[in-house]
PDB file of N, CA and C in Angstrom:
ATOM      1  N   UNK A   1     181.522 246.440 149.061  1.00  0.00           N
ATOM      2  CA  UNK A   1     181.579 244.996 149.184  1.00  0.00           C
ATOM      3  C   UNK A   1     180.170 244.467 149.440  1.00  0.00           C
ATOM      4  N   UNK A   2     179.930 243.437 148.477  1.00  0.00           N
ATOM      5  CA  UNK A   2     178.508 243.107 148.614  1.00  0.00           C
ATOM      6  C   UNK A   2     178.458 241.994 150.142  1.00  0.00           C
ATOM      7  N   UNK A   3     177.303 242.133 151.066  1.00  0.00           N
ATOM      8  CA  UNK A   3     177.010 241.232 151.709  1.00  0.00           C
ATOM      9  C   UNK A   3     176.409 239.804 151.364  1.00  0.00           C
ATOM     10  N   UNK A   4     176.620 239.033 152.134  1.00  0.00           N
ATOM     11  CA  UNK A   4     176.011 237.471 151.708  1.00  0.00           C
ATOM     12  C   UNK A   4     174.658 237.611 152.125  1.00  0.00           C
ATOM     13  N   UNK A   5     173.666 237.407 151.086  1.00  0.00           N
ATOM     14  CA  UNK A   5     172.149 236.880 152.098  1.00  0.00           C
ATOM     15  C   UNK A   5     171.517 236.320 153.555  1.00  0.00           C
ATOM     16  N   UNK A   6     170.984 237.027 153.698  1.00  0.00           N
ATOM     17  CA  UNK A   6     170.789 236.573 154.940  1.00  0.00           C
ATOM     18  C   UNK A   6     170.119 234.762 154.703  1.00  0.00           C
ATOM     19  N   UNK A   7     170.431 233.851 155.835  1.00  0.00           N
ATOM     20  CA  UNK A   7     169.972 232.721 155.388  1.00  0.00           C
ATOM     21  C   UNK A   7     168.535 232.764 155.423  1.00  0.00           C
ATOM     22  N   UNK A   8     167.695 232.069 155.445  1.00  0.00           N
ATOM     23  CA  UNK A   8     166.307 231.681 154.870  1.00  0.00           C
ATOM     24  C   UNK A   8     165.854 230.403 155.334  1.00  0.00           C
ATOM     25  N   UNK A   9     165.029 229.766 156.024  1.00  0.00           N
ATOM     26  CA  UNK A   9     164.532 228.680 155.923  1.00  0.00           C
ATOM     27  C   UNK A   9     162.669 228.288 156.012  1.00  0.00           C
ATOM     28  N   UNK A  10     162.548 227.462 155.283  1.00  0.00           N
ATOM     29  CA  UNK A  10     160.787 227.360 155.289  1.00  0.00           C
ATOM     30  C   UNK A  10     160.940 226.163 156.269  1.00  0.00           C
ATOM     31  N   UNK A  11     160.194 226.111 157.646  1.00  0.00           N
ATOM     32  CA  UNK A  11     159.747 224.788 158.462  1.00  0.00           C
ATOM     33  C   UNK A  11     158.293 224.621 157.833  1.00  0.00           C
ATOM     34  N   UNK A  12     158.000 223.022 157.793  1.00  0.00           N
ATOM     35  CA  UNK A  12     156.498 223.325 157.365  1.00  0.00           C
ATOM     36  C   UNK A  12     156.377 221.259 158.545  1.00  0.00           C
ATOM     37  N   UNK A  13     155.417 221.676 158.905  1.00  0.00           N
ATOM     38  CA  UNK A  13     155.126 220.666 160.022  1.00  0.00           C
ATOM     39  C   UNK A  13     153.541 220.293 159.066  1.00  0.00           C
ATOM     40  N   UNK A  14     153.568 218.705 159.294  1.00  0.00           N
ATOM     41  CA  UNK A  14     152.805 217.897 158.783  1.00  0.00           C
ATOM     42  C   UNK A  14     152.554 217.008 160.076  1.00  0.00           C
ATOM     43  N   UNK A  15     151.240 217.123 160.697  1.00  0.00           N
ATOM     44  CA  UNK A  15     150.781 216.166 161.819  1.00  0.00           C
ATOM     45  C   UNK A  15     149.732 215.305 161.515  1.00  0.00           C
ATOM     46  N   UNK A  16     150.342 213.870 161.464  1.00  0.00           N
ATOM     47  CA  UNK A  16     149.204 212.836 161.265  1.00  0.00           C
ATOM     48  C   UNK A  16     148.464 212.700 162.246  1.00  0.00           C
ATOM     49  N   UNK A  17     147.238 212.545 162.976  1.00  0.00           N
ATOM     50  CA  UNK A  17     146.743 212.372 163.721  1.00  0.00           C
ATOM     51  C   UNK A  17     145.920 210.376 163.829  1.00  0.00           C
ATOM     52  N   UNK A  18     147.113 209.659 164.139  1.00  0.00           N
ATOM     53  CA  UNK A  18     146.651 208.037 163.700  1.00  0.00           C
ATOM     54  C   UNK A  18     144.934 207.652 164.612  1.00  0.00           C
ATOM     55  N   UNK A  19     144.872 208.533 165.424  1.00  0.00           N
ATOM     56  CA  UNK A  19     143.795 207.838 166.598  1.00  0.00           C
ATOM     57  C   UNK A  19     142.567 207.774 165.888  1.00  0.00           C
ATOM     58  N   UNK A  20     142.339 206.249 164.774  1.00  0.00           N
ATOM     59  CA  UNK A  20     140.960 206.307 164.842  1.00  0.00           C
ATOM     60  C   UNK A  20     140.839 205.019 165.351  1.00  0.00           C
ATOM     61  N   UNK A  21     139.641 204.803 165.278  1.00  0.00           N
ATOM     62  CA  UNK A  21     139.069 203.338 166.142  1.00  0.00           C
ATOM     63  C   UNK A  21     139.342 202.026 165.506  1.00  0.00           C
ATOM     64  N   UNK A  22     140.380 201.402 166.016  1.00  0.00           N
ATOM     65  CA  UNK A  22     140.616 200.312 165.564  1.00  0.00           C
ATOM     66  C   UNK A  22     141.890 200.336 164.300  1.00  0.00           C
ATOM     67  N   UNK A  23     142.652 201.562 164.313  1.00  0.00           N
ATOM     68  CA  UNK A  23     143.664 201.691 163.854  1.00  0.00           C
ATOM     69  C   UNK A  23     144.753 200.230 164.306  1.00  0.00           C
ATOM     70  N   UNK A  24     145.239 199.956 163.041  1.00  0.00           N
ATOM     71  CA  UNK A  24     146.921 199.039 163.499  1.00  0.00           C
ATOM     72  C   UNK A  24     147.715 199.793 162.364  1.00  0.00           C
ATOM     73  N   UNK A  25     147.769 200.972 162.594  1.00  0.00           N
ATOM     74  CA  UNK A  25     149.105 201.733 162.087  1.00  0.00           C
ATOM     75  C   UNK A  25     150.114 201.487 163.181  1.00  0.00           C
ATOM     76  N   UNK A  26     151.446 200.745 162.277  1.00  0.00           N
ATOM     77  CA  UNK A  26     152.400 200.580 163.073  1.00  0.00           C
ATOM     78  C   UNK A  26     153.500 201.080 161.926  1.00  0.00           C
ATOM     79  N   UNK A  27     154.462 201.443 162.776  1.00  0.00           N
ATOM     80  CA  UNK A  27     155.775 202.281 162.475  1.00  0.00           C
ATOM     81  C   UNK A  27     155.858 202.309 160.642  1.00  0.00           C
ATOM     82  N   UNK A  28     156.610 200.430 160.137  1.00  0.00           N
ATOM     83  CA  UNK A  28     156.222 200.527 158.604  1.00  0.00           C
ATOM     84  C   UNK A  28     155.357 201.558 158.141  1.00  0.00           C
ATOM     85  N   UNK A  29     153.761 201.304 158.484  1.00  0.00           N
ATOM     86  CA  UNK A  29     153.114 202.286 157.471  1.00  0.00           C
ATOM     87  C   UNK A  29     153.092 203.759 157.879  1.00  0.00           C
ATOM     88  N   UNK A  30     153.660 204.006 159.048  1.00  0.00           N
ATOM     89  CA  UNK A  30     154.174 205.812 159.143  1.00  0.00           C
ATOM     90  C   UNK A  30     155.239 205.876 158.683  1.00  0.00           C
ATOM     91  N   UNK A  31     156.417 205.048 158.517  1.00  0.00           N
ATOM     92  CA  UNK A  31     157.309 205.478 157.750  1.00  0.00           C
ATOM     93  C   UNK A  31     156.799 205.705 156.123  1.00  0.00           C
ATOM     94  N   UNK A  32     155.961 204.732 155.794  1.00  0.00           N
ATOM     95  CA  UNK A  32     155.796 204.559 154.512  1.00  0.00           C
ATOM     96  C   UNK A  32     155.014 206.370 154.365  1.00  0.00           C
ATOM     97  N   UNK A  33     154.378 206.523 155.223  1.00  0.00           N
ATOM     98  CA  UNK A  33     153.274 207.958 154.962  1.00  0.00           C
ATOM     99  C   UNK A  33     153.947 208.834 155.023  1.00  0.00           C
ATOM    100  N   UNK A  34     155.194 209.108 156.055  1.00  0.00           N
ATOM    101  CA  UNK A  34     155.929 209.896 156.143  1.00  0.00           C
ATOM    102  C   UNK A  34     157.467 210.357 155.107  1.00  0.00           C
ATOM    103  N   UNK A  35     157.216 209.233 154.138  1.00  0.00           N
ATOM    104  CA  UNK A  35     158.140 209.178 152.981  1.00  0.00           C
ATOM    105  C   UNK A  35     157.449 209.840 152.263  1.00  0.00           C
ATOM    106  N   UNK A  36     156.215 209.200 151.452  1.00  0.00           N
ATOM    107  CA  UNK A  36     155.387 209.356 150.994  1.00  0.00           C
ATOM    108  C   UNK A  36     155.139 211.388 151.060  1.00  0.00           C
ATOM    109  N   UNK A  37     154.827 211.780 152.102  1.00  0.00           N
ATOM    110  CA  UNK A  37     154.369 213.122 152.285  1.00  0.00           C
ATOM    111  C   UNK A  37     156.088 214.148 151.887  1.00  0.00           C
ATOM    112  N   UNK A  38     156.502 213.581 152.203  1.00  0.00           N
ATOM    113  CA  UNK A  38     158.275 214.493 152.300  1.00  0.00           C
ATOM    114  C   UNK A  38     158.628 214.370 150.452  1.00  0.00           C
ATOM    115  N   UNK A  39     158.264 213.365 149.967  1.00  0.00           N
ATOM    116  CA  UNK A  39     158.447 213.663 148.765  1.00  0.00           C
ATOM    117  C   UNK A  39     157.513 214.378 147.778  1.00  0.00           C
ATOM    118  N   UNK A  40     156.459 214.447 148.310  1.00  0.00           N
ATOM    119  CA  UNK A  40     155.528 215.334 147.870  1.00  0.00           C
ATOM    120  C   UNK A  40     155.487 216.369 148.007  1.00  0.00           C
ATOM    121  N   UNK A  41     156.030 216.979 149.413  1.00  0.00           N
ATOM    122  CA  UNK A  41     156.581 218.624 149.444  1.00  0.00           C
ATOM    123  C   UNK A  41     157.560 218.912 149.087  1.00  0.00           C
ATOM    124  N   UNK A  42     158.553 218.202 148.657  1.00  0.00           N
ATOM    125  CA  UNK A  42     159.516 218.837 148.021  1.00  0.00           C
ATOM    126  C   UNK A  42     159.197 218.635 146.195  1.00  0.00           C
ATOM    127  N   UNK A  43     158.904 217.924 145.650  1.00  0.00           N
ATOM    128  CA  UNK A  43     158.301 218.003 144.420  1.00  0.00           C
ATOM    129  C   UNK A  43     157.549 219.370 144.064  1.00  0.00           C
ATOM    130  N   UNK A  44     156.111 219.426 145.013  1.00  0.00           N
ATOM    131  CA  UNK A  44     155.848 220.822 144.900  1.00  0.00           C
ATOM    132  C   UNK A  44     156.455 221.686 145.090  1.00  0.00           C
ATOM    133  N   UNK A  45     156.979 221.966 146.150  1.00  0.00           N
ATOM    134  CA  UNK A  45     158.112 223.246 146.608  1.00  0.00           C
ATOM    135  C   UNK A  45     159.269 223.601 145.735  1.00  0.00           C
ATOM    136  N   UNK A  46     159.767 222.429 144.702  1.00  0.00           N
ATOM    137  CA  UNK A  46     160.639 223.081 143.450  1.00  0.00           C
ATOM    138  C   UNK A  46     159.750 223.675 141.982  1.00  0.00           C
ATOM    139  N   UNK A  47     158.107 223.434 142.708  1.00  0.00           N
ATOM    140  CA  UNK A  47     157.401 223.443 141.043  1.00  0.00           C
ATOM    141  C   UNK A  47     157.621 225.313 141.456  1.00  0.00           C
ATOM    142  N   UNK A  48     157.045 225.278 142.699  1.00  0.00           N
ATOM    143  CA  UNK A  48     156.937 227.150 143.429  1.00  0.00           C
ATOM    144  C   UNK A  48     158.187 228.020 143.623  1.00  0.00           C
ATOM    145  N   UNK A  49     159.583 227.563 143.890  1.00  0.00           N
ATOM    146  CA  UNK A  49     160.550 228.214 144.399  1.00  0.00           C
ATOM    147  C   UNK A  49     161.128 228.607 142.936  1.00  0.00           C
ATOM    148  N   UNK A  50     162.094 229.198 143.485  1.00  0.00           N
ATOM    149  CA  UNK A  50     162.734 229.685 141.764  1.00  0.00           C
ATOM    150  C   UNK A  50     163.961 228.927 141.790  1.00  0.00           C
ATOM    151  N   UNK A  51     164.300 228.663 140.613  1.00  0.00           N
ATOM    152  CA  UNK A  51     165.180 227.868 140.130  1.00  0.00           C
ATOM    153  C   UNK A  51     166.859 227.752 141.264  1.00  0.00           C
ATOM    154  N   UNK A  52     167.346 226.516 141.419  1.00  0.00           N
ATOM    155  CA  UNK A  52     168.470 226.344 142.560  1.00  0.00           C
ATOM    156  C   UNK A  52     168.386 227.271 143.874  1.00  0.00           C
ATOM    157  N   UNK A  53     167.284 227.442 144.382  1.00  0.00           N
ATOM    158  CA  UNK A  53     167.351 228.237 145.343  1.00  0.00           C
ATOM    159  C   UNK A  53     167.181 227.281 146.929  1.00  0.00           C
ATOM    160  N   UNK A  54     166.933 225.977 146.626  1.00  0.00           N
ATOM    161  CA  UNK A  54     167.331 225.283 147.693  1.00  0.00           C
ATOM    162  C   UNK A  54     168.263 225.136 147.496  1.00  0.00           C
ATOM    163  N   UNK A  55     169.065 224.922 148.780  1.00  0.00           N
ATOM    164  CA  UNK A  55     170.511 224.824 149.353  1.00  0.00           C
ATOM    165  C   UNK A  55     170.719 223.430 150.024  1.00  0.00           C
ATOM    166  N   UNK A  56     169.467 222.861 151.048  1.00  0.00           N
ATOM    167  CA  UNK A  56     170.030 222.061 151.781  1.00  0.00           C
ATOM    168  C   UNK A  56     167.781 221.253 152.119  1.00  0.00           C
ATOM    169  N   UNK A  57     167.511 220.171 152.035  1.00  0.00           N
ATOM    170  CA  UNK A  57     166.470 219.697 152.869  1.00  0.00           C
ATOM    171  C   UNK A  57     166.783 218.660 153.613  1.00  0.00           C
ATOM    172  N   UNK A  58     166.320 218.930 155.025  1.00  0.00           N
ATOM    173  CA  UNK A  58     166.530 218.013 156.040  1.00  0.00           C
ATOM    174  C   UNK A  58     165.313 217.920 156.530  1.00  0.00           C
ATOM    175  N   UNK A  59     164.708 216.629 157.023  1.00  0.00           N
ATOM    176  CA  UNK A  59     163.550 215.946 157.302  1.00  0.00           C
ATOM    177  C   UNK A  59     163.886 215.382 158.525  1.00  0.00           C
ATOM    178  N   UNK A  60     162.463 215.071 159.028  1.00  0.00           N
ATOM    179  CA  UNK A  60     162.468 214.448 160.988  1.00  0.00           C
ATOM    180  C   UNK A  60     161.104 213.681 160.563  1.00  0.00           C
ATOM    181  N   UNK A  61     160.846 212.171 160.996  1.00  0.00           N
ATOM    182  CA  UNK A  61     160.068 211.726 161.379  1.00  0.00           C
ATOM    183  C   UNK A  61     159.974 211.590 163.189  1.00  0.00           C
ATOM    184  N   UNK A  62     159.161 211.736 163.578  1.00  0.00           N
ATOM    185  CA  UNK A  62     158.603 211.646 165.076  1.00  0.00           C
ATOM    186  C   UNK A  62     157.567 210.597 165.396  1.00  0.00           C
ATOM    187  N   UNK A  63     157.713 209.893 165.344  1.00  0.00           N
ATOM    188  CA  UNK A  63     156.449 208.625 165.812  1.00  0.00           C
ATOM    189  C   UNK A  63     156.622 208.167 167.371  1.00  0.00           C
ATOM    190  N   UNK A  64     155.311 208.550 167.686  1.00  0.00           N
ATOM    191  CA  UNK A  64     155.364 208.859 169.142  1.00  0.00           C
ATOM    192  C   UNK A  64     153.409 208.778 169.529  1.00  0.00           C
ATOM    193  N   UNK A  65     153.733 208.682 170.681  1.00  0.00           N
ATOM    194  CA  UNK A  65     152.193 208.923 171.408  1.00  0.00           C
ATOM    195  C   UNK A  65     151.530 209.656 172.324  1.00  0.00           C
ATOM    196  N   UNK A  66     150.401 210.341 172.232  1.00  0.00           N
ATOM    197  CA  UNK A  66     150.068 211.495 173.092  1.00  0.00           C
ATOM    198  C   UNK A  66     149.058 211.440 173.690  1.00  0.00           C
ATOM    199  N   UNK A  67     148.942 211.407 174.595  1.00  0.00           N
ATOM    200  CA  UNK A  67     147.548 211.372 175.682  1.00  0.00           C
ATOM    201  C   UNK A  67     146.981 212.465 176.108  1.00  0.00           C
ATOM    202  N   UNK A  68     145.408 212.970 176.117  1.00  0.00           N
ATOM    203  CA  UNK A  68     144.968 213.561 176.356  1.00  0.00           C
ATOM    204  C   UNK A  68     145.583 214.674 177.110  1.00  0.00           C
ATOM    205  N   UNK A  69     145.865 215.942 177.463  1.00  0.00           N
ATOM    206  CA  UNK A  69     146.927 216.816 178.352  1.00  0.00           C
ATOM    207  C   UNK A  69     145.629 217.199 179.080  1.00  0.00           C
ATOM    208  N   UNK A  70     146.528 216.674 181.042  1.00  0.00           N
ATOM    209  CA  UNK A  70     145.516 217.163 182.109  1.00  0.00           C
ATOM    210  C   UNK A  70     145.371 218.101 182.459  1.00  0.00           C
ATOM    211  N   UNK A  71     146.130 219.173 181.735  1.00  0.00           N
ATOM    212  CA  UNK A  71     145.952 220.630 182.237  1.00  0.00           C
ATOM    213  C   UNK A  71     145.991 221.726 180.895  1.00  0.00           C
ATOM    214  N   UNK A  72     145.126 222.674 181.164  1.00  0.00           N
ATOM    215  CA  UNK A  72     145.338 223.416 180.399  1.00  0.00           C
ATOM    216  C   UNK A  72     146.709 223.731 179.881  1.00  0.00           C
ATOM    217  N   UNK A  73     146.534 224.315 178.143  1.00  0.00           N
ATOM    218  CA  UNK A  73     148.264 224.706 177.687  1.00  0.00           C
ATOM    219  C   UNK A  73     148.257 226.055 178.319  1.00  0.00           C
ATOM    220  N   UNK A  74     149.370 226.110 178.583  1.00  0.00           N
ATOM    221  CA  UNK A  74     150.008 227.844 179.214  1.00  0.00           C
ATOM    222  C   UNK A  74     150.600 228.595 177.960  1.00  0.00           C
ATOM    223  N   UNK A  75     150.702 230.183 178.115  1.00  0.00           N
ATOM    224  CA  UNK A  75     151.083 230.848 177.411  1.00  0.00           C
ATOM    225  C   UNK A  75     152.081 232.426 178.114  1.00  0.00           C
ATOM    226  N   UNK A  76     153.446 231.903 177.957  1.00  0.00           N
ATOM    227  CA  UNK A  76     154.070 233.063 178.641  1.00  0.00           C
ATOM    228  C   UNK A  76     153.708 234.416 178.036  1.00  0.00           C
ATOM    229  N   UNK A  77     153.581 235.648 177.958  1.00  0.00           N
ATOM    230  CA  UNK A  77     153.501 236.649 178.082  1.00  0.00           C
ATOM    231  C   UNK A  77     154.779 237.687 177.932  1.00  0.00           C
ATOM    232  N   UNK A  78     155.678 238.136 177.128  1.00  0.00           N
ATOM    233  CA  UNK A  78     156.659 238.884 177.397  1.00  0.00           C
ATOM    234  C   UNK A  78     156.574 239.692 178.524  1.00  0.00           C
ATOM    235  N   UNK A  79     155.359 240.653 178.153  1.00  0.00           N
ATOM    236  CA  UNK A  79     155.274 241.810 178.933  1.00  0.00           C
ATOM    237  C   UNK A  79     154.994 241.541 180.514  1.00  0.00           C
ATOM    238  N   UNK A  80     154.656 240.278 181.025  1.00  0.00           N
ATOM    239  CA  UNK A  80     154.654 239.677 182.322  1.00  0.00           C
ATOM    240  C   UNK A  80     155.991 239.639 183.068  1.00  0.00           C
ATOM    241  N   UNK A  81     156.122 239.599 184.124  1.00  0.00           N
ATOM    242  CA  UNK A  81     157.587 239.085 184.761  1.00  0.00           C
ATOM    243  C   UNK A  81     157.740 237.550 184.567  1.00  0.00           C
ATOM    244  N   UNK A  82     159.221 237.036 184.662  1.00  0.00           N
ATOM    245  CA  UNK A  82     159.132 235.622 184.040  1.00  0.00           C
ATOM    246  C   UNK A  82     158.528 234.866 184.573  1.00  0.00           C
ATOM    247  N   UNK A  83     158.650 235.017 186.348  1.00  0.00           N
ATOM    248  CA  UNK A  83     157.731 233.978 187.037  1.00  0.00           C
ATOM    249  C   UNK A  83     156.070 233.908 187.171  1.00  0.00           C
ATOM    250  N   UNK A  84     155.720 234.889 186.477  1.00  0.00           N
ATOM    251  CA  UNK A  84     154.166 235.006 186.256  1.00  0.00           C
ATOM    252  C   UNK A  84     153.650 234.053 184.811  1.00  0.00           C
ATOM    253  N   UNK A  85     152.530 233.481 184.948  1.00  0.00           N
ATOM    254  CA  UNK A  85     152.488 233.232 183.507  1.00  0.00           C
ATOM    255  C   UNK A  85     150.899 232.740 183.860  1.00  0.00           C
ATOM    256  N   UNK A  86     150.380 232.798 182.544  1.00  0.00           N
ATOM    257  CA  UNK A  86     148.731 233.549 182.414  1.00  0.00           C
ATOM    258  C   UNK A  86     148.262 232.528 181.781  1.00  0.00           C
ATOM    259  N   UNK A  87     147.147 231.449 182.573  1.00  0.00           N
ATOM    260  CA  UNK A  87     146.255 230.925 182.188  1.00  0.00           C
ATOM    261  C   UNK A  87     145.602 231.000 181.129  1.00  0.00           C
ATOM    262  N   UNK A  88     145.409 230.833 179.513  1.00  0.00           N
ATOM    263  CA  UNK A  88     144.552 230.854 178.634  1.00  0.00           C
ATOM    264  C   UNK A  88     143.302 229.524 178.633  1.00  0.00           C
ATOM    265  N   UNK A  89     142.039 229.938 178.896  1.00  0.00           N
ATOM    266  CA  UNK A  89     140.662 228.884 178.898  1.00  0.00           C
ATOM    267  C   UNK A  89     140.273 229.317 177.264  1.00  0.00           C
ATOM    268  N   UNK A  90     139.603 227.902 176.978  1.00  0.00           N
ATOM    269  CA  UNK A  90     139.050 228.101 176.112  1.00  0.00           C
ATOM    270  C   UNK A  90     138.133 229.328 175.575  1.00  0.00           C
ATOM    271  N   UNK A  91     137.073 229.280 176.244  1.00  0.00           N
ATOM    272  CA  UNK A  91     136.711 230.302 176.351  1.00  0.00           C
ATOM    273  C   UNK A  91     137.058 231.961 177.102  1.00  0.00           C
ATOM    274  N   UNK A  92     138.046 231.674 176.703  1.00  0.00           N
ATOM    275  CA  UNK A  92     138.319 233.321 176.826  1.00  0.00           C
ATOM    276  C   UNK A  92     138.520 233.865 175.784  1.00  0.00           C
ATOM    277  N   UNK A  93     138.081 235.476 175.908  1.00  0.00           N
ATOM    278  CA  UNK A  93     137.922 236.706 174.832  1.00  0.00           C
ATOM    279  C   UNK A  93     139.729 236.900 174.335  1.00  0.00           C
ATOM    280  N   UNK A  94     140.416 236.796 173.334  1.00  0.00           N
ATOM    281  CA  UNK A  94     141.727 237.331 173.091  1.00  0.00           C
ATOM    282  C   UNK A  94     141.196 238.866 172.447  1.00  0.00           C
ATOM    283  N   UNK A  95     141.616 240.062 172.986  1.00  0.00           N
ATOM    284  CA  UNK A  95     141.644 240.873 172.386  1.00  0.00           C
ATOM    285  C   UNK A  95     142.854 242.009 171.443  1.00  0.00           C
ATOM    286  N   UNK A  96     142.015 242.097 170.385  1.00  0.00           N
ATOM    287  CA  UNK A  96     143.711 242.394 169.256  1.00  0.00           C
ATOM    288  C   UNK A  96     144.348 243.794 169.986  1.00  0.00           C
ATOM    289  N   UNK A  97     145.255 243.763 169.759  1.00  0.00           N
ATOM    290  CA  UNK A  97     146.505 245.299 169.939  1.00  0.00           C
ATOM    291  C   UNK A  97     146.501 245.950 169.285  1.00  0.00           C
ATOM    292  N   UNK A  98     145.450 246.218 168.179  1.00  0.00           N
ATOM    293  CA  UNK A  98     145.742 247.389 167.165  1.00  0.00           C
ATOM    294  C   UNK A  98     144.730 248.744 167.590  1.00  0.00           C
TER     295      UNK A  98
END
């Protein structure tokens, strides 16, 4: 008995970054950009995929605002215990595991 495919999905995240000086981007023209861009990846993405192999596209606009973050981002660690969790600075060395 043949099995069903395992499912499959491509996320692909597109971040406008509006903050320039003296911007009046308001909602209209992110919707308009954010139409604009969603139909453009899926246009391409049927020129690349093989024939009916999408099943389903679902889209999210997010228009929202972000302020500088006062603290460094954190990065849990598996191999840590859960309540530990490890400062990454910019300048720090990441060294590879191989």
């Amino acid at each position: 008995m043949a099995k069903e495919p395992t499912p499959r999905h491509l996320t692909i995240t597109i971040d406008f970054d509006l903050q320039t000086e003296g911007s009046k981007v308001q909602y209209q023209r992110a919707r308009a950009a954010y139409e604009a861009a969603v139909e453009a990846a899926i246009r391409e993405a049927r020129k690349v995929l093989p024939p009916d192999s999408i099943k389903e596209i679902t889209t999210e606009i997010d228009w929202s605002y972000r302020w500088t973050r006062e603290r460094d981002v954190q990065f849990r660690r598996p191999d840590l215990v859960d309540d530990k969790i490890e400062d990454i600075e910019d300048d720090d060395e990441i060294e590879d595991e191989d």
